[in-house]
N, C-alpha and C. Protein backbone atom coordinates (compact mmCIF):
# COMPACT_ATOMS: atom_id res chain seq x y z
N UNK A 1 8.01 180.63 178.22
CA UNK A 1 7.69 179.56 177.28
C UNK A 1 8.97 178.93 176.72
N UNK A 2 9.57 179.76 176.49
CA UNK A 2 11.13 179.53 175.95
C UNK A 2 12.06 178.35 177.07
N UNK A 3 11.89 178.93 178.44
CA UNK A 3 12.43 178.40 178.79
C UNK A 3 11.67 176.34 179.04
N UNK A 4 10.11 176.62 178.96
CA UNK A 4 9.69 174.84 179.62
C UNK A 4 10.30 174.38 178.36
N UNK A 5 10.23 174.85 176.75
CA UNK A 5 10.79 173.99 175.74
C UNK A 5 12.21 173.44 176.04
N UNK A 6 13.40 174.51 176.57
CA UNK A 6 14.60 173.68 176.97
C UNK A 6 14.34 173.07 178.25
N UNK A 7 13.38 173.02 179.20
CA UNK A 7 13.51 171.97 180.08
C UNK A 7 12.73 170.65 179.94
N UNK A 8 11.99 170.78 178.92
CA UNK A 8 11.37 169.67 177.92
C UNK A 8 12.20 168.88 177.35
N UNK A 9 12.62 169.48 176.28
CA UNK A 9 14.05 168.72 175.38
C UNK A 9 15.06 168.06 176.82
N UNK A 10 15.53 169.00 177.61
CA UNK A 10 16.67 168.33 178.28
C UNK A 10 16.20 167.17 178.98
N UNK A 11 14.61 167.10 179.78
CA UNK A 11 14.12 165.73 180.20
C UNK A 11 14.51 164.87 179.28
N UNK A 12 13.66 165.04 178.03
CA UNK A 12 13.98 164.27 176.95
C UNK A 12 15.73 163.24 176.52
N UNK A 13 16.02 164.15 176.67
CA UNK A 13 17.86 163.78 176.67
C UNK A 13 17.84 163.34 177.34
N UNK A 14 18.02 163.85 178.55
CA UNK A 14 18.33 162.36 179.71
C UNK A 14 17.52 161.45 179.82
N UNK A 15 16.42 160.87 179.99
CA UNK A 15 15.86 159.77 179.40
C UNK A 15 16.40 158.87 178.51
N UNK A 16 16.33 159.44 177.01
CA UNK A 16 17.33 158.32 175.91
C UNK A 16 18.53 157.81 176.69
N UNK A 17 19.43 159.51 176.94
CA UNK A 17 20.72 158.66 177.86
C UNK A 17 20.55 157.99 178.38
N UNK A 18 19.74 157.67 179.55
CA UNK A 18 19.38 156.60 180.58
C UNK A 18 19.35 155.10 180.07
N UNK A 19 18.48 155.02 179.07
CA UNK A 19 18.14 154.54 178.53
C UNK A 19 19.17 153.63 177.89
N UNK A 20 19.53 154.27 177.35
CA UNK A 20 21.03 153.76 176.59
C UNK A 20 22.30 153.88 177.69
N UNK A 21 22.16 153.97 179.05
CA UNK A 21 23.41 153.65 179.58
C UNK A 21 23.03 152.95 180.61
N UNK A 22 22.01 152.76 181.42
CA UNK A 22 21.51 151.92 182.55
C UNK A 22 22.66 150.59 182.84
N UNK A 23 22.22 150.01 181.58
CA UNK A 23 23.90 148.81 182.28
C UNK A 23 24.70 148.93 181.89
N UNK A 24 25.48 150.09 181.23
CA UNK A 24 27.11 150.35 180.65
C UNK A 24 27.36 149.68 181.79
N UNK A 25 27.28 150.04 183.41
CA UNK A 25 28.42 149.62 184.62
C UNK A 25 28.97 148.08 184.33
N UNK A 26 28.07 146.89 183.59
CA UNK A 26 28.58 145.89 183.68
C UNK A 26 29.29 145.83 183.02
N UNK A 27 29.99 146.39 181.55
CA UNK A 27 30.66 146.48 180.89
C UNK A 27 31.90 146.04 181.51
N UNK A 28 32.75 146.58 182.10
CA UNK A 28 34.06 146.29 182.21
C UNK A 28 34.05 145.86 183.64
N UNK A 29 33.12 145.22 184.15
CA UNK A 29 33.11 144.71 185.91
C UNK A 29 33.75 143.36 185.07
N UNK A 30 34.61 142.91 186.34
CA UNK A 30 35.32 141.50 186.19
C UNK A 30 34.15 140.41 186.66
N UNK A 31 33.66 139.48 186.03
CA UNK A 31 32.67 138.37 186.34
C UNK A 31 31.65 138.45 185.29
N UNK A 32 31.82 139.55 184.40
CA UNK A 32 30.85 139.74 183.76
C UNK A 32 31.01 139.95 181.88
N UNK A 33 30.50 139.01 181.27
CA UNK A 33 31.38 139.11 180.08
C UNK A 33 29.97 139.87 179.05
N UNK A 34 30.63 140.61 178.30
CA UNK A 34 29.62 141.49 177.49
C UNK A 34 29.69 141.68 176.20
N UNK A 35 28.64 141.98 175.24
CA UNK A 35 28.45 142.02 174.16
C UNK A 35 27.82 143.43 173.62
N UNK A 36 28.44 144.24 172.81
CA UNK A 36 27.73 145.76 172.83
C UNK A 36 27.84 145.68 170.88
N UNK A 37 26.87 146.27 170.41
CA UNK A 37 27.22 146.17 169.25
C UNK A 37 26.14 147.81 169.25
N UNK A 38 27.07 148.23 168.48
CA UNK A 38 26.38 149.57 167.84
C UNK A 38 25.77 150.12 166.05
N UNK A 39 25.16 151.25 166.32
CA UNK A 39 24.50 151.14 165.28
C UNK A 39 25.60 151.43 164.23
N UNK A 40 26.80 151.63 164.32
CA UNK A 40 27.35 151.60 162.93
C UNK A 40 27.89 150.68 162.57
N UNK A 41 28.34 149.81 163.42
CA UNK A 41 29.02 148.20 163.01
C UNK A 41 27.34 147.80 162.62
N UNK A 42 26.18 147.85 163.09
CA UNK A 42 24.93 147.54 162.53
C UNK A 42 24.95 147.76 160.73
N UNK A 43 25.01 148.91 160.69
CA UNK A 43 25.56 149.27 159.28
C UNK A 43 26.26 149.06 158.36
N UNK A 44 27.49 148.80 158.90
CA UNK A 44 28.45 148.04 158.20
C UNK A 44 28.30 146.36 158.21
N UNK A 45 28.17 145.96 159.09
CA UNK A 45 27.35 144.47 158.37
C UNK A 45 26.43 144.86 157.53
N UNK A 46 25.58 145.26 157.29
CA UNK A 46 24.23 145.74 156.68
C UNK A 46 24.77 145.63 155.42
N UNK A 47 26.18 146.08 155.05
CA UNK A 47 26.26 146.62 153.45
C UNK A 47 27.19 145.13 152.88
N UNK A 48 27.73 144.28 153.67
CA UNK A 48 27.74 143.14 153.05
C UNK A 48 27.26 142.11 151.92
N UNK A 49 27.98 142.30 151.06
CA UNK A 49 27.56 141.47 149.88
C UNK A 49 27.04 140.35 150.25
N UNK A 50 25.43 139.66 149.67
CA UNK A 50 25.08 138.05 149.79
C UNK A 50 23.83 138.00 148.58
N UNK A 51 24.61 136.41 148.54
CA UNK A 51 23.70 135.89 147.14
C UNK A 51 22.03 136.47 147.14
N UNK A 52 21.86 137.18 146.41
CA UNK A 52 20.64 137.31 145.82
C UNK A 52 19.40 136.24 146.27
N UNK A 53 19.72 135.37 146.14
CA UNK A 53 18.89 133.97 146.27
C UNK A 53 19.04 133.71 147.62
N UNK A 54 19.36 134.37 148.08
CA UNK A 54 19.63 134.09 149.83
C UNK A 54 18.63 134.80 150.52
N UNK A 55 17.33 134.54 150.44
CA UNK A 55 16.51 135.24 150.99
C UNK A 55 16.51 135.48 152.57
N UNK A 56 16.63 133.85 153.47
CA UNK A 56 16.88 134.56 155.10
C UNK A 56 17.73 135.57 155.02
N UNK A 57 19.29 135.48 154.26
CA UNK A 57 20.23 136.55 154.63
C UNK A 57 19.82 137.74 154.29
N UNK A 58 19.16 137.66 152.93
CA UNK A 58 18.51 139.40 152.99
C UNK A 58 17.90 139.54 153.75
N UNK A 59 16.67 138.92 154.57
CA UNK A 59 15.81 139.32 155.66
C UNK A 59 16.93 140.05 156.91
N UNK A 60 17.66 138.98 157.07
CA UNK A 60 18.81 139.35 158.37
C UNK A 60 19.78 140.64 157.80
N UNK A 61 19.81 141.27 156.90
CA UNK A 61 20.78 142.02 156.21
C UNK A 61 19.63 143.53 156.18
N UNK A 62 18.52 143.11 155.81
CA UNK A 62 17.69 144.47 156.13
C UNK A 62 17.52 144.74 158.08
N UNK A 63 17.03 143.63 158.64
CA UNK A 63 17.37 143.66 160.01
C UNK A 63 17.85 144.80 160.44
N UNK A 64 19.62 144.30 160.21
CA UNK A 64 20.48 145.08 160.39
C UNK A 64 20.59 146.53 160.37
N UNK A 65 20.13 146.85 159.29
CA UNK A 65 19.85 148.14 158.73
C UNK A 65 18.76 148.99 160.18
N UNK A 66 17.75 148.33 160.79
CA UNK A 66 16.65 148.45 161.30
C UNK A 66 17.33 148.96 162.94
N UNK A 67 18.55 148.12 163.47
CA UNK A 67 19.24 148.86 165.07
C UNK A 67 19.86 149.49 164.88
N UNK A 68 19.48 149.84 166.28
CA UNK A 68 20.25 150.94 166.85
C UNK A 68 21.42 150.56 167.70
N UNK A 69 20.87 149.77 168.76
CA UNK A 69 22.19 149.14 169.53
C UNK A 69 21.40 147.90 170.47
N UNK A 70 22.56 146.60 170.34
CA UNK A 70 22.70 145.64 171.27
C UNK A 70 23.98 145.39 172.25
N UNK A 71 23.27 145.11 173.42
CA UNK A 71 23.97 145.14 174.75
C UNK A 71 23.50 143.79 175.13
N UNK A 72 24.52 142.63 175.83
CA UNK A 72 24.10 141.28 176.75
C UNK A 72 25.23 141.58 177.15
N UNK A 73 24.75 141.26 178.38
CA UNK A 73 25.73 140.79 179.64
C UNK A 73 25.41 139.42 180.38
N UNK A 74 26.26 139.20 181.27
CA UNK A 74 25.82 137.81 181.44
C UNK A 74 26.97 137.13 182.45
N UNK A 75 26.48 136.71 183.32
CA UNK A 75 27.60 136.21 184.50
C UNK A 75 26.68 135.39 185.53
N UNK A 76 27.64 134.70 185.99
CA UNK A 76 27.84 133.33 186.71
C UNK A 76 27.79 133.64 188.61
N UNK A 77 27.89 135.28 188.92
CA UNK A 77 28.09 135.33 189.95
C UNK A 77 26.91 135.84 190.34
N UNK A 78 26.51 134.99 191.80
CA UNK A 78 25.50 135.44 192.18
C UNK A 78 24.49 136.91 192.54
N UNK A 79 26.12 137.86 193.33
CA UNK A 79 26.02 138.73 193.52
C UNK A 79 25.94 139.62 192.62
N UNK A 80 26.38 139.60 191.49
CA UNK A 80 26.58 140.38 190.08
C UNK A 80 24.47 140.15 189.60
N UNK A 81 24.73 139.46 189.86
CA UNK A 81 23.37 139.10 189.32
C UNK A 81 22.34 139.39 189.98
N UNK A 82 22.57 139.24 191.15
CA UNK A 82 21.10 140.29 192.30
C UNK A 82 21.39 141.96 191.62
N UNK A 83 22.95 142.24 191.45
CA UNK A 83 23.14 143.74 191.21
C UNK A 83 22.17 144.31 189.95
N UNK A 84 22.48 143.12 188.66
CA UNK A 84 21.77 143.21 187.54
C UNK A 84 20.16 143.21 187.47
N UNK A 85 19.92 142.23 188.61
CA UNK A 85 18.16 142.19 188.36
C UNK A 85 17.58 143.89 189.16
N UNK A 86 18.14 144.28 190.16
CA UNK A 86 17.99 145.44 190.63
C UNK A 86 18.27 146.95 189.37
N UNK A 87 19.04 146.35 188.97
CA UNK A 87 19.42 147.26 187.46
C UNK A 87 18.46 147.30 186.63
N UNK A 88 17.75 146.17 186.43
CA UNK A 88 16.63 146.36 185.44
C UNK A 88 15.57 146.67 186.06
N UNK A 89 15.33 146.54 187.48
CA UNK A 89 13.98 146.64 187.89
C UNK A 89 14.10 148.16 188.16
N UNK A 90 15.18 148.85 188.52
CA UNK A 90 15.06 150.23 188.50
C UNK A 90 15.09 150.79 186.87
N UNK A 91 15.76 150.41 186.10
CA UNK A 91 15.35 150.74 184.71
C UNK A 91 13.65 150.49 184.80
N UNK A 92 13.23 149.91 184.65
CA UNK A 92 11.84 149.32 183.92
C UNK A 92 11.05 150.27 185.07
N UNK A 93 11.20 151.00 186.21
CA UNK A 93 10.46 152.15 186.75
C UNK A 93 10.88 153.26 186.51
N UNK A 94 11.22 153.68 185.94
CA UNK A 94 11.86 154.76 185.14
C UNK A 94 11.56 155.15 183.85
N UNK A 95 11.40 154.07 183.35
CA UNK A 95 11.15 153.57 181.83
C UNK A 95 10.04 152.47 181.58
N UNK A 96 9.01 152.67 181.94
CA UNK A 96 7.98 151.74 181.69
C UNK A 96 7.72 150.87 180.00
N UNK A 97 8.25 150.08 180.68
CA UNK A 97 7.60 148.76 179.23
C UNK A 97 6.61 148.28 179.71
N UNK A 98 6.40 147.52 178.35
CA UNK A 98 5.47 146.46 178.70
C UNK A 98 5.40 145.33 178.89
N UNK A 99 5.25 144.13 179.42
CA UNK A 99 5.67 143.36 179.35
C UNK A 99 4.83 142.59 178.73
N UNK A 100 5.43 141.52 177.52
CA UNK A 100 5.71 141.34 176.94
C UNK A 100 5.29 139.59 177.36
N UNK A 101 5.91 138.86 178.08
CA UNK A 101 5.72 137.54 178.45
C UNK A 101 6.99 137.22 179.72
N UNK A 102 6.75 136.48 180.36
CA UNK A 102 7.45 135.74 181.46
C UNK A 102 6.86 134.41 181.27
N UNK A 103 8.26 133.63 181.93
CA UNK A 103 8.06 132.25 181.84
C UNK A 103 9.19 131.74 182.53
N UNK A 104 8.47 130.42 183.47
CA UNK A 104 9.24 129.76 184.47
C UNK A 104 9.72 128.53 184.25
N UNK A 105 10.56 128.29 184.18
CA UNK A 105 10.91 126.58 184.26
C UNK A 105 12.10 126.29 184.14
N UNK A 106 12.31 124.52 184.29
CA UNK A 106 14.04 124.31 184.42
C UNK A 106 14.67 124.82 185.09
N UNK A 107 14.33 126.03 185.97
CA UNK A 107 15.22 126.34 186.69
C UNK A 107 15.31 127.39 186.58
N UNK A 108 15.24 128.38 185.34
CA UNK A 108 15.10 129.54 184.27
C UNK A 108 13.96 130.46 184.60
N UNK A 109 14.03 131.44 185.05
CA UNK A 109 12.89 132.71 184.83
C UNK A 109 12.96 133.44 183.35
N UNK A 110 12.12 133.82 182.79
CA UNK A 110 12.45 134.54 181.83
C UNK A 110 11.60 136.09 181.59
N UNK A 111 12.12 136.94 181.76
CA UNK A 111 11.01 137.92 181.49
C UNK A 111 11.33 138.63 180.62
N UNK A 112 10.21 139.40 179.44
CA UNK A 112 10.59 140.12 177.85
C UNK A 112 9.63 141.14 178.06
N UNK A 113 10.54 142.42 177.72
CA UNK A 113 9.36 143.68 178.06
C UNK A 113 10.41 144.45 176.96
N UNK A 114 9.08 145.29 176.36
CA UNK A 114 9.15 145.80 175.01
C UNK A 114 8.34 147.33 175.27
N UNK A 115 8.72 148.15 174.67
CA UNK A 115 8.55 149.71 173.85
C UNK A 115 8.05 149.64 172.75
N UNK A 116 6.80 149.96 172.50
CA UNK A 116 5.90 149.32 170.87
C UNK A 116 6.79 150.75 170.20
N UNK A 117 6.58 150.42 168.90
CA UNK A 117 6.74 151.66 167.44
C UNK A 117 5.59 152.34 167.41
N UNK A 118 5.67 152.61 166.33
CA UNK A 118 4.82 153.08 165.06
C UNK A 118 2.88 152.62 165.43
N UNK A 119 3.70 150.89 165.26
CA UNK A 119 2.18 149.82 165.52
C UNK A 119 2.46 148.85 166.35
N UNK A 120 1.77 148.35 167.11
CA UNK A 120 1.45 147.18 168.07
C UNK A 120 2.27 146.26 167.23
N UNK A 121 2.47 145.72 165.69
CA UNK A 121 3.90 145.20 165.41
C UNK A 121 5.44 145.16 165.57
N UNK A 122 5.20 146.73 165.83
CA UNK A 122 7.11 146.98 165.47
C UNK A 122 7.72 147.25 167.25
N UNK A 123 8.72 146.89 167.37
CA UNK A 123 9.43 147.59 168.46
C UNK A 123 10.29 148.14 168.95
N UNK A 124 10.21 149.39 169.49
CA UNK A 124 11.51 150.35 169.65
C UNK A 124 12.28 149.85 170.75
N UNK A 125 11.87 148.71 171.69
CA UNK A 125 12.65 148.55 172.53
C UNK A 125 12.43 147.43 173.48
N UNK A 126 13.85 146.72 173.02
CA UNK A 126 13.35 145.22 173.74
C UNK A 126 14.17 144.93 174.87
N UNK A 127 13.55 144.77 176.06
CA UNK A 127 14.41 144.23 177.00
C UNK A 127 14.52 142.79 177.66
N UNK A 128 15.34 141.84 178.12
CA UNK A 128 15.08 140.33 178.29
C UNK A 128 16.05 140.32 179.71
N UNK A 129 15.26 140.03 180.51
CA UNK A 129 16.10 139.20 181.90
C UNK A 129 16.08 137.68 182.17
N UNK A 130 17.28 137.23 182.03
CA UNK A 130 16.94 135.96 182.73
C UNK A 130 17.92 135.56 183.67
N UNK A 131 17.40 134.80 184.39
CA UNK A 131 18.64 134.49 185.77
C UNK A 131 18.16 132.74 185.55
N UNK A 132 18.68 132.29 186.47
CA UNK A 132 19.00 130.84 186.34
C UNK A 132 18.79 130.28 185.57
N UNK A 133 19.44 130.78 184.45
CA UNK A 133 19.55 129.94 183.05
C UNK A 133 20.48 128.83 183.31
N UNK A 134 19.99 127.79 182.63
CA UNK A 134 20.86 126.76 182.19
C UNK A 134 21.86 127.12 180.89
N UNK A 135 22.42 127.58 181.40
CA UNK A 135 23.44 127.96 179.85
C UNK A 135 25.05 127.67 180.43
N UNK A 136 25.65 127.47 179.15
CA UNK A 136 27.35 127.36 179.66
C UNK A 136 27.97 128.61 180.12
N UNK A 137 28.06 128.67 181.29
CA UNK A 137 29.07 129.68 182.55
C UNK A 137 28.22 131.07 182.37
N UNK A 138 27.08 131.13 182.88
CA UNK A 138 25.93 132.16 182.90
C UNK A 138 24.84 131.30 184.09
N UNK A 139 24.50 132.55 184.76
CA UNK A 139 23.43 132.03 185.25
C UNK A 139 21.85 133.63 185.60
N UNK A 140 23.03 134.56 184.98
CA UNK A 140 22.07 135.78 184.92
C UNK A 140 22.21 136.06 183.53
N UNK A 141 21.42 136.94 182.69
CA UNK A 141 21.42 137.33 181.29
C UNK A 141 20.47 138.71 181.37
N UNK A 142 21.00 139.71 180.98
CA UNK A 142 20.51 141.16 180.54
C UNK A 142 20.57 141.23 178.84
N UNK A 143 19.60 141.31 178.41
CA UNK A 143 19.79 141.80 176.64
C UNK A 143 18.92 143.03 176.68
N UNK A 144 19.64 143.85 175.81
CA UNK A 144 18.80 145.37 175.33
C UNK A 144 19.36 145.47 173.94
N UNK A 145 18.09 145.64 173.88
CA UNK A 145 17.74 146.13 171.95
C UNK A 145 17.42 147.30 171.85
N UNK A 146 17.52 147.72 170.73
CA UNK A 146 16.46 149.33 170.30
C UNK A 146 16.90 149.37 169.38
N UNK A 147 15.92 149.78 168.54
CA UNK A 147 15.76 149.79 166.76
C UNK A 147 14.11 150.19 166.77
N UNK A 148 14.24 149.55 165.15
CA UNK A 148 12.69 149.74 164.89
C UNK A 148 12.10 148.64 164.22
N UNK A 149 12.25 147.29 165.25
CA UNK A 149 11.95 146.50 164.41
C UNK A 149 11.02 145.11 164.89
N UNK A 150 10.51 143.97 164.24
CA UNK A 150 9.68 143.16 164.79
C UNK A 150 10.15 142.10 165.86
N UNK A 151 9.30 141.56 166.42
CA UNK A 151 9.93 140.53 166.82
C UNK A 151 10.34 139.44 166.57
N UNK A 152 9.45 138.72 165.38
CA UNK A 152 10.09 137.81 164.26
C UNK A 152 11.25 138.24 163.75
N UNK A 153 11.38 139.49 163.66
CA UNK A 153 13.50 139.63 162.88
C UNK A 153 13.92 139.48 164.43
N UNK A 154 14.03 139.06 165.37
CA UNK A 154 14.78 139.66 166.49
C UNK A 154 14.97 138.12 166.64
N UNK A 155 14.10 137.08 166.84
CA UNK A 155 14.62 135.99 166.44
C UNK A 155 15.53 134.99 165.83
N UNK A 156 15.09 136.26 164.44
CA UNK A 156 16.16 135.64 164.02
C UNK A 156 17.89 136.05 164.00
N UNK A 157 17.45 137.41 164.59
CA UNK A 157 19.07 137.56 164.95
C UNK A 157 19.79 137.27 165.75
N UNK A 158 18.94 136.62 167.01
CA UNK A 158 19.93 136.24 168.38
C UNK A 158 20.27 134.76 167.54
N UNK A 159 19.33 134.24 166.90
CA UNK A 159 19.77 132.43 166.22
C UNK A 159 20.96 133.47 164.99
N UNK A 160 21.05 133.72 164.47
CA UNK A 160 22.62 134.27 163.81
C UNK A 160 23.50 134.72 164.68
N UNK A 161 23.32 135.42 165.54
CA UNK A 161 24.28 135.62 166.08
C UNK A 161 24.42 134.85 167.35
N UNK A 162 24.02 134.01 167.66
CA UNK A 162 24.20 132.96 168.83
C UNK A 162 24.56 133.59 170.21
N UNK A 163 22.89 134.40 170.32
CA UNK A 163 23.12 134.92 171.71
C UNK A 163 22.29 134.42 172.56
N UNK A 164 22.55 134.42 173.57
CA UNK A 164 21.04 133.80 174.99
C UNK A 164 19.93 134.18 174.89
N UNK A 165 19.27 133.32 174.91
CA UNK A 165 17.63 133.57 175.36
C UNK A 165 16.75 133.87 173.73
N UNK A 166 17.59 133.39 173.00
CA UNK A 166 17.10 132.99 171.23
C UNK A 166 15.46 132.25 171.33
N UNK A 167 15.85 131.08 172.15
CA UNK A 167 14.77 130.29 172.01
C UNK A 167 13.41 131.37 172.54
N UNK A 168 13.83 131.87 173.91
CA UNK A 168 12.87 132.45 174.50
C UNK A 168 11.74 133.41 173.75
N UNK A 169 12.97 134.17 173.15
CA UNK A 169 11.94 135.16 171.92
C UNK A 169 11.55 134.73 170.83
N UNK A 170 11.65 133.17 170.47
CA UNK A 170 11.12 132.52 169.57
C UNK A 170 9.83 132.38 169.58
N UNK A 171 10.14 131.95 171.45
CA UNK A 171 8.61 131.31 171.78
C UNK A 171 7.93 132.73 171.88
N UNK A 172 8.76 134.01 172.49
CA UNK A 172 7.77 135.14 172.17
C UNK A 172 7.19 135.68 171.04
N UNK A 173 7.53 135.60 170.38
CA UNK A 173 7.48 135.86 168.54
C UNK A 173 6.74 135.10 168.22
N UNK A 174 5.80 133.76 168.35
CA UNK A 174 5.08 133.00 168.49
C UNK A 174 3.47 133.35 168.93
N UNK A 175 3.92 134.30 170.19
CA UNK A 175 2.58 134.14 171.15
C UNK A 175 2.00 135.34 170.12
């Protein structure tokens, strides 16, 4: 008995790891420019002084408080980008989400697959692919979230922090 509990827990571990490292590799590949923010710089923005009367910023300031970690990557090369969509599609069998919404146009695929919380509101885990984006010097985009939080705050943090595919989860946050 002793022993299925440590081979329980250790599944367990590697999973999260997985989870949380699936696209480290793009990190420092040349073609590929990246964005990693962790949960203690999460925190430390979090404790930033703002006007009282600033209600979006408190909304975006509790946010904060709410991740765990953001990861985008994002590159222009084709091949980088077949590598990446293969990256997520072996993540997402491994790790079943749900998905969330897809949407085609302009040129743009977009697909959003999510890890519910608590409730069918909250989410532990957001993932976003898009490839032929129209965006300046991108034409693939990987974002990973995890926290515990909605998708209306997630909105509004890619529009503060001016990351890709803002609009997209607008319109998801919507449906």
């Amino acid at each position: 008995m002793k022993n299925l509990v440590v081979v329980i827990a250790f599944l367990m571990a590697s999973t999260v790891s997985f989870a949380q490292g699936a696209f480290d590799k793009f990190e420092d590949k040349e073609g590929v420019a990246s964005v990693v923010v962790n949960k203690k710089m999460f925190e430390m923005m979090s404790k930033v002084k703002v006007d009282a009367k600033d209600k979006e910023m408190q909304q975006y300031m509790n946010l904060l408080k709410k991740l765990d970690n953001l990861k985008v990557f994002t590159t222009s090369n084709t091949k980088l980008g077949a590598d990446m969509k293969a990256t997520v599609n072996g993540y997402l069998k491994s790790n079943p989400l749900e998905e969330l919404m897809r949407m085609n146009g302009d040129g743009k695929n977009v697909k959003i697959y999510v890890k519910s919380g608590a409730n069918e509101n909250i989410v532990r885990e957001l993932l976003m692919f898009i490839e032929g984006a129209n965006m300046k010097d991108a034409s693939t985009v990987v974002l990973s979230l995890t926290g515990n939080f909605s998708l209306d705050e997630i909105s509004m943090l890619t529009e503060k922090m001016n990351l890709p595919g803002g609009d997209d989860l607008k319109k998801a946050s919507k449906k």
